[in-house]
Protein backbone atom coordinates (compact mmCIF):
# COMPACT_ATOMS: atom_id res chain seq x y z
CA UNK A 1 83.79 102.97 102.80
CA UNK A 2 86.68 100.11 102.32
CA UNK A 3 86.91 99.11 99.15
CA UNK A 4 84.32 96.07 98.41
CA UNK A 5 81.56 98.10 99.97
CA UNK A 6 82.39 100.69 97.64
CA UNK A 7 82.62 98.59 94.81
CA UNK A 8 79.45 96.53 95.55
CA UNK A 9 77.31 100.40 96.48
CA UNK A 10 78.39 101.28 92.83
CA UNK A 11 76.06 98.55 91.26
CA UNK A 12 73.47 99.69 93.03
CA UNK A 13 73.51 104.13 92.75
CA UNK A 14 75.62 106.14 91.00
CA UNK A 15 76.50 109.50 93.08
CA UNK A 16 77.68 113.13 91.46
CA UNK A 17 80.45 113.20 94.06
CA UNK A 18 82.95 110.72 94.86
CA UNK A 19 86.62 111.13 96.63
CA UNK A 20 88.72 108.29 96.40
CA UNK A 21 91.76 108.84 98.85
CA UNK A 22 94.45 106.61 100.11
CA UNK A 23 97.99 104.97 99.46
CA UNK A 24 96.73 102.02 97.39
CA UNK A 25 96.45 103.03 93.96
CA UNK A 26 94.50 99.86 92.60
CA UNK A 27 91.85 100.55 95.02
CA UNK A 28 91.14 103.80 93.79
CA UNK A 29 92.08 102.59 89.86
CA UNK A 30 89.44 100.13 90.09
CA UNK A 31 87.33 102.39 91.68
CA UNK A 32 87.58 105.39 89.06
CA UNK A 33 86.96 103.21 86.02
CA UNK A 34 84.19 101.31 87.61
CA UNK A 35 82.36 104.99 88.43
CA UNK A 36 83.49 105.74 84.62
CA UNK A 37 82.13 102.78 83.67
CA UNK A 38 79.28 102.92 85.09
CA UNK A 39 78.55 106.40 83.98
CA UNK A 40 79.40 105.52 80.36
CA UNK A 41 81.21 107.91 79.85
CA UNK A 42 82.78 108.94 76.43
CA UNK A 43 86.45 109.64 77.51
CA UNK A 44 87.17 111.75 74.48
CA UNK A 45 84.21 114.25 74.76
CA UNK A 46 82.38 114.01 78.14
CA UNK A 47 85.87 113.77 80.29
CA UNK A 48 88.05 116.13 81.87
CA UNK A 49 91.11 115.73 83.72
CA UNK A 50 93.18 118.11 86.27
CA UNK A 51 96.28 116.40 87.98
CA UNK A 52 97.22 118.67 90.78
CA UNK A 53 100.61 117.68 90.87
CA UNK A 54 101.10 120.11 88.01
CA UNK A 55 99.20 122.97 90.16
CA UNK A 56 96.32 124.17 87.61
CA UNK A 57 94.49 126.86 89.36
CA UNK A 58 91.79 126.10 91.79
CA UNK A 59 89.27 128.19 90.14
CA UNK A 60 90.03 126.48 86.76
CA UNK A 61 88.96 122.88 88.48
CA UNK A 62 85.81 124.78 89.97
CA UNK A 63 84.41 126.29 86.95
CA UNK A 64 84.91 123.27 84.95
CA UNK A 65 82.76 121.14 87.81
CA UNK A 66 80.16 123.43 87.47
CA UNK A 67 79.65 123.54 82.99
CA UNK A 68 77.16 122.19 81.37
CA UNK A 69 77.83 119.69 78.91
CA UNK A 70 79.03 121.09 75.77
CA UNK A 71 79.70 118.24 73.41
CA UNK A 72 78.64 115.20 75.04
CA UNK A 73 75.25 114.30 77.32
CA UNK A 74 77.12 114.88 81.01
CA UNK A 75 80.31 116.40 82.41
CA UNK A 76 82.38 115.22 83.97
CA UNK A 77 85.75 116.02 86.06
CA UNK A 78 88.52 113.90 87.92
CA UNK A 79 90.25 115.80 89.54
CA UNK A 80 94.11 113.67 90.38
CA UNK A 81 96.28 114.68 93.76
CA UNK A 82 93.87 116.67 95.29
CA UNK A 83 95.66 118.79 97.73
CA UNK A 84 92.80 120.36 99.18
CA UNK A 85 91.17 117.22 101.08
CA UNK A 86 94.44 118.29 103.56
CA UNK A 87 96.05 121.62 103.00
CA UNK A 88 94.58 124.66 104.29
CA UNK A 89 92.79 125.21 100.98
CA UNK A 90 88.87 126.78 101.68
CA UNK A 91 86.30 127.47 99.20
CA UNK A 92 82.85 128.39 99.56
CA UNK A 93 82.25 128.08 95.96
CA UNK A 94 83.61 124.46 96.10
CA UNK A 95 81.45 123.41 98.68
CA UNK A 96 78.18 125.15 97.38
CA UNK A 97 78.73 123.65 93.60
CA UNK A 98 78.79 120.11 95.65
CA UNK A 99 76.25 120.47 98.02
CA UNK A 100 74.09 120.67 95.02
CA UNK A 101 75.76 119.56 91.80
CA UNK A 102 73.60 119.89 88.23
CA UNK A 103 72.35 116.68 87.61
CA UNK A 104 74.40 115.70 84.00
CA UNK A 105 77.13 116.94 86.21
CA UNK A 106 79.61 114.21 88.13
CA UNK A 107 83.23 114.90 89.81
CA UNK A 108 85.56 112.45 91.05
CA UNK A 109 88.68 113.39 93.23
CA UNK A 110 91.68 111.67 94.35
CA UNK A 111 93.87 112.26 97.08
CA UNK A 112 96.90 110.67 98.63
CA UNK A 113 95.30 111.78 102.01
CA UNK A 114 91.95 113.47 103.24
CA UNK A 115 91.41 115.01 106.95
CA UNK A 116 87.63 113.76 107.69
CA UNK A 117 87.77 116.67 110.08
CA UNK A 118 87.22 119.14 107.09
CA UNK A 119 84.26 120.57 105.78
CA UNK A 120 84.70 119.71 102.01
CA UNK A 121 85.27 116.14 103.17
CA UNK A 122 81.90 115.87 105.40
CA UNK A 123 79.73 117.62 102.43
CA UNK A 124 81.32 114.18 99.93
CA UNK A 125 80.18 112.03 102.44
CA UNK A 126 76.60 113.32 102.87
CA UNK A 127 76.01 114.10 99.10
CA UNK A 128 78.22 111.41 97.45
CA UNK A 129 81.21 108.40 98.35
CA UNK A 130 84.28 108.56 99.97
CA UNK A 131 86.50 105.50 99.52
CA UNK A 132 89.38 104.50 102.02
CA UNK A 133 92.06 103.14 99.81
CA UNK A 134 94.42 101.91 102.56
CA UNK A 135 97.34 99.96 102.02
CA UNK A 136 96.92 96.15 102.99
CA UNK A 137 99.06 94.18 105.12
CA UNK A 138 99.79 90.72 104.56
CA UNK A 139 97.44 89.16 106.94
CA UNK A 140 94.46 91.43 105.79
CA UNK A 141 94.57 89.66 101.87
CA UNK A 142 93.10 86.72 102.20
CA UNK A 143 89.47 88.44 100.90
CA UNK A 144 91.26 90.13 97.55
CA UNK A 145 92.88 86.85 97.02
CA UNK A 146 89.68 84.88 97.35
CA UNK A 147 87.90 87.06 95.07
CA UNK A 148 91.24 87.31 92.47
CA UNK A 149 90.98 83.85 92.23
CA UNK A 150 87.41 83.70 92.04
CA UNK A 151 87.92 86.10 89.37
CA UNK A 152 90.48 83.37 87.13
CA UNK A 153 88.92 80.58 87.76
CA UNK A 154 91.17 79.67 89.87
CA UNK A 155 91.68 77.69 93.38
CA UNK A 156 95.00 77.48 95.48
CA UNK A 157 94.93 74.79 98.04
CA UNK A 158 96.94 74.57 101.17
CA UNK A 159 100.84 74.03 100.37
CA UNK A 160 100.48 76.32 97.67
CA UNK A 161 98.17 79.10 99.84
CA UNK A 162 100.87 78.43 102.57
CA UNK A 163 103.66 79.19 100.14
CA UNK A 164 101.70 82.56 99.04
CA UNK A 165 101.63 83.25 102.32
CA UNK A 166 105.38 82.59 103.30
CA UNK A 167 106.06 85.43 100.07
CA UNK A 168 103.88 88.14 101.30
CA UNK A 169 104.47 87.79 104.98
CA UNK A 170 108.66 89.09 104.31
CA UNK A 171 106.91 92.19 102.96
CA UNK A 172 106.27 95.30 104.89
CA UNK A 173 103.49 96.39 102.77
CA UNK A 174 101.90 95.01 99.80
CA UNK A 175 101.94 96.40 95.95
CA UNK A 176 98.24 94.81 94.57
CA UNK A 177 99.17 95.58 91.57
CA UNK A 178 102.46 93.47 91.40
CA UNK A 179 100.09 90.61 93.15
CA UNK A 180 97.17 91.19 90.29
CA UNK A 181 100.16 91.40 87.48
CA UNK A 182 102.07 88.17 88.87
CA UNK A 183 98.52 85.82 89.67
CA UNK A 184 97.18 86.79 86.02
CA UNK A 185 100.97 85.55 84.54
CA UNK A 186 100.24 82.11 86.87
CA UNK A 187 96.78 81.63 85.10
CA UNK A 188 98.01 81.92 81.81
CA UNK A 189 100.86 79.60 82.32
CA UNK A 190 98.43 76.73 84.34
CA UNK A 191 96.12 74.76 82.61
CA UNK A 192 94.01 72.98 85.23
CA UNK A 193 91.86 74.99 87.93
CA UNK A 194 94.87 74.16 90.55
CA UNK A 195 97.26 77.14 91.20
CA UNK A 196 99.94 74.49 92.45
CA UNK A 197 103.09 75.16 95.05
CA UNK A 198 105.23 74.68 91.16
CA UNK A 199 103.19 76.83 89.71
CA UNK A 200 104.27 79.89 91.79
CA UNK A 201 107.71 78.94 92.40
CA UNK A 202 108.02 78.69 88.55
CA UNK A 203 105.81 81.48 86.79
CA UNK A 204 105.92 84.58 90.10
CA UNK A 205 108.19 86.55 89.64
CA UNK A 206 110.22 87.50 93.39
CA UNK A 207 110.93 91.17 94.30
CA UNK A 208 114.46 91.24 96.24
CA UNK A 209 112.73 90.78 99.73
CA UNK A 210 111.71 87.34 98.31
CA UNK A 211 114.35 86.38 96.41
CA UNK A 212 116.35 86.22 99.92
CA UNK A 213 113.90 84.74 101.52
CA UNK A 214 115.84 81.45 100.90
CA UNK A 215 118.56 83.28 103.05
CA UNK A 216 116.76 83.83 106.18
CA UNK A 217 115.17 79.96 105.59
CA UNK A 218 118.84 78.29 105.84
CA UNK A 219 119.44 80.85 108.79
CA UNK A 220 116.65 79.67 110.86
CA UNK A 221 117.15 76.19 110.22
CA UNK A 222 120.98 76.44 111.08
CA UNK A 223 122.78 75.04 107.30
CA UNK A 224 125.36 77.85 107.84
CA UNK A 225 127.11 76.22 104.30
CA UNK A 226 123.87 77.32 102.40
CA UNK A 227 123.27 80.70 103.71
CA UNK A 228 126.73 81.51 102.85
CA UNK A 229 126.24 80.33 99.52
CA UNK A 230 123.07 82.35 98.95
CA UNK A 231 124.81 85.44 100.59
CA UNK A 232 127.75 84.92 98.02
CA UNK A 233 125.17 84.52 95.13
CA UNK A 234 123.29 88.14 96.44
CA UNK A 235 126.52 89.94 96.68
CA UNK A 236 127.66 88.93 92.87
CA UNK A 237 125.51 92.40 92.20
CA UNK A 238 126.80 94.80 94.92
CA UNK A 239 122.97 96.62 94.71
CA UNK A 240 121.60 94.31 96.61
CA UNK A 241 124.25 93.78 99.49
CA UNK A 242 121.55 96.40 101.40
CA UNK A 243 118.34 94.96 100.66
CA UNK A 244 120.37 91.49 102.26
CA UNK A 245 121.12 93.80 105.22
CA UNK A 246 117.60 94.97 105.31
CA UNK A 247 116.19 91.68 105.24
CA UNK A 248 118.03 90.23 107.82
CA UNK A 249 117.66 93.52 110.18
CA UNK A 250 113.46 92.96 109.54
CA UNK A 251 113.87 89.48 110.23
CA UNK A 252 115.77 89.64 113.39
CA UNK A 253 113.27 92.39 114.45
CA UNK A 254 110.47 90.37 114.11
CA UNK A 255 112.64 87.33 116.08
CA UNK A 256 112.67 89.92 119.46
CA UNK A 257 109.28 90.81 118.73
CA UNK A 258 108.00 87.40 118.67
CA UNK A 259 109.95 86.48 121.79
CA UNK A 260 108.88 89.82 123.77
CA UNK A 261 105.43 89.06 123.47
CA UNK A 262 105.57 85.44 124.03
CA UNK A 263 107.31 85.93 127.34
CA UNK A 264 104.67 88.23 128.25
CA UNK A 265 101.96 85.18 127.82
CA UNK A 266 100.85 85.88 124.34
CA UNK A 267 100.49 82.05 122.71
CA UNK A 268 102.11 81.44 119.54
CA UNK A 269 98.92 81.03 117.81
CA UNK A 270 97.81 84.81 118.93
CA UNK A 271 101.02 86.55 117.45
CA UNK A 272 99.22 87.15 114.56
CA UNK A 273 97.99 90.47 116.18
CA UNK A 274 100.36 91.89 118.22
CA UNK A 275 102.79 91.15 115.59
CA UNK A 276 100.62 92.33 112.57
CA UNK A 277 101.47 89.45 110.64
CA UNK A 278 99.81 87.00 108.65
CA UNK A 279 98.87 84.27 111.29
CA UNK A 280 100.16 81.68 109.96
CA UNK A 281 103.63 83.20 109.37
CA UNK A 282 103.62 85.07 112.81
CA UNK A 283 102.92 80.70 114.35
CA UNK A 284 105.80 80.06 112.35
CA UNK A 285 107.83 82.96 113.49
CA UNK A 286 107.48 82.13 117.09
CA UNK A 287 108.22 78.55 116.80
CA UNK A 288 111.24 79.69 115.08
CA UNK A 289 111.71 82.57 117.99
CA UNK A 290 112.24 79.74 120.24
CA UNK A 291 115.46 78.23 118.76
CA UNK A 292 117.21 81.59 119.25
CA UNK A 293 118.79 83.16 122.55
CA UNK A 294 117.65 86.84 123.54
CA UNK A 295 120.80 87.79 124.06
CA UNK A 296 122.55 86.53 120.70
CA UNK A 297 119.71 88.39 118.49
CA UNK A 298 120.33 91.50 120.61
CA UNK A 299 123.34 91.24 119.92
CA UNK A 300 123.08 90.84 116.13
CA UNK A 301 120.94 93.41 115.92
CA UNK A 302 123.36 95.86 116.92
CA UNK A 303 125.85 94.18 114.85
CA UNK A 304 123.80 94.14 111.83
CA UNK A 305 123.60 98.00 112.26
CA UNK A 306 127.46 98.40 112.35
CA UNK A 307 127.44 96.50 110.05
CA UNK A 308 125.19 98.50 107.76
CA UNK A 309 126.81 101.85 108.30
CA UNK A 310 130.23 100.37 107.09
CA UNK A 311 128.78 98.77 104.30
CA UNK A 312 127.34 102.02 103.10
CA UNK A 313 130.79 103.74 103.84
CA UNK A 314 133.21 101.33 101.75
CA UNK A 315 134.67 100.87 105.37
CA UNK A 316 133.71 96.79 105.18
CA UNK A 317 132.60 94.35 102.71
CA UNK A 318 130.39 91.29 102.46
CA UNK A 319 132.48 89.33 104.92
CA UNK A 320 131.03 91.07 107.88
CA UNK A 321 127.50 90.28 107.10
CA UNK A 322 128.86 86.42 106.69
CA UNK A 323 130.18 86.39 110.54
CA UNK A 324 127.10 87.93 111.32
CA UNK A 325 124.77 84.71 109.85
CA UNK A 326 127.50 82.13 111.11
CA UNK A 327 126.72 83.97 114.69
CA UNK A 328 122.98 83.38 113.84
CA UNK A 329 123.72 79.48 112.84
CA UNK A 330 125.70 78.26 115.41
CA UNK A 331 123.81 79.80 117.81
């Protein structure tokens, strides 16, 4: 199940199995304290925790899913890092002890990753809940930001939702909890019900692919004078001369891409898709696209590369990633 099924089938039953596995950690942090939650359980005497990542024995985890409650009125186990949703791990024991778990007794696993093809992984989903914690991508937020909002109070009309949008869409994947963190700092810092265009710009705090996203702006709109100036500003700390190179490699990318699949009949307001963007950043992408030659972004892209490998070496400095966005200006 994706997440808001999961969440919303937890109001309704509460299941002695559950495996939460995936790559986005608020998913499945939500998801364990709701099932704790909702189990009431008393952390101090009713809870007990294995993090495979520190390799406690197999048997260990098995024999404490299968006690009786000593001190409180249920048991139960979560069981961090599972390795055994994926690595050639078998147990019979395992899989008879949850095919038909004592009923004061409740597990809960994690895993970075789970093979569906396995057997322990088929008995969770007949017997309990498996949730599919998968990362998001920019253009599948709009739900979790409705229902953040939703959540404050809160409502963020079009500039402002464009603006969001702008942020995330730079990203190749998305951290919820730096999005949760950052839109609970907004609420607390606006009074009215309005999450305004000022409000972000002034209380969100950017990570670096943001911060530049000023740079690749003043590209695209040819003011060569102000993407120097912002490229100068970057390289003042020498850590993030890369994540500029980075940026601008991405962005260029995304240029070719944009242009490859418009040639090939794909309208600009379909590029959401084939791009997996956003679609309102991947409409502005490829009416940006079309201000740029093929053959100069080909050629920056190999540039930029050089350009990268030197950096890295000591064998150039800034000024080669400053012909580089002239090329892209005067273009």
């Amino acid at each position: 199940m994706k997440f808001k099924e999961f969440m919303t089938a937890l109001d309704d039953d509460i299941k002695n199995v559950y495996l939460l596995c995936g790559e986005e950690t608020f998913f499945i942090d939500k998801a364990r304290e709701k099932i704790l939650s909702r189990l009431g359980v008393d952390k101090s005497t009713e809870l007990l925790t294995f993090d495979c990542d520190t390799k406690p024995a197999l048997g260990e985890i098995i024999s404490a899913i299968d006690s009786s409650p000593f001190f409180g009125a249920k048991n139960v186990v979560l069981v961090k890092n599972a390795t055994f949703f994926s690595a050639d791990k078998k147990s019979e024991r395992l899989e008879n002890i949850l095919r038909d778990m004592q009923p004061t007794n409740f597990v809960i696993f994690t895993a970075r990753t789970a093979d569906k093809r396995r057997k322990l992984y088929k008995i969770i989903s007949q017997v309990g809940a498996v949730l599919e914690a998968d990362l998001l991508r920019p253009w599948e937020i709009d739900d979790w930001l409705n229902e953040k909002l939703k959540s404050l109070g809160k409502i963020m009309r079009g500039e402002a939702r464009r603006h969001f949008n702008e942020r995330l869409g730079i990203l190749p994947e998305i951290s919820l909890w730096y999005l949760e963190n950052e839109l609970d700092k907004v609420a607390l810092n606006v009074a009215g019900e309005e999450i305004t265009v000022a409000d972000l710009r002034r209380n969100m705090l950017a990570p670096p692919e943001v911060s530049n996203f000023a740079l690749t702006d003043a590209v695209d709109e040819r003011k060569t004078k102000k993407a120097l100036y912002l490229l100068k500003t970057q390289a003042r700390v020498p850590t993030k001369i890369p994540l500029v190179t980075t940026l601008l490699v991405n962005h260029v990318r995304r240029l070719l891409r944009a242009k490859f699949f418009m040639a090939r009949g794909v309208s600009i307001q379909k590029l959401g898709e084939p791009l997996e963007m956003n679609p309102y950043i991947a409409r502005k992408l490829g009416e940006t696209a079309k201000s740029y030659p093929e053959k100069i972004l080909e050629e920056v892209f190999i540039a930029l590369a050089d350009a990268d490998f030197k950096l890295k070496t000591g064998r150039a400095g800034v000024e080669i990633l400053e012909r580089i966005i002239i090329k892209l200006c005067i273009r």
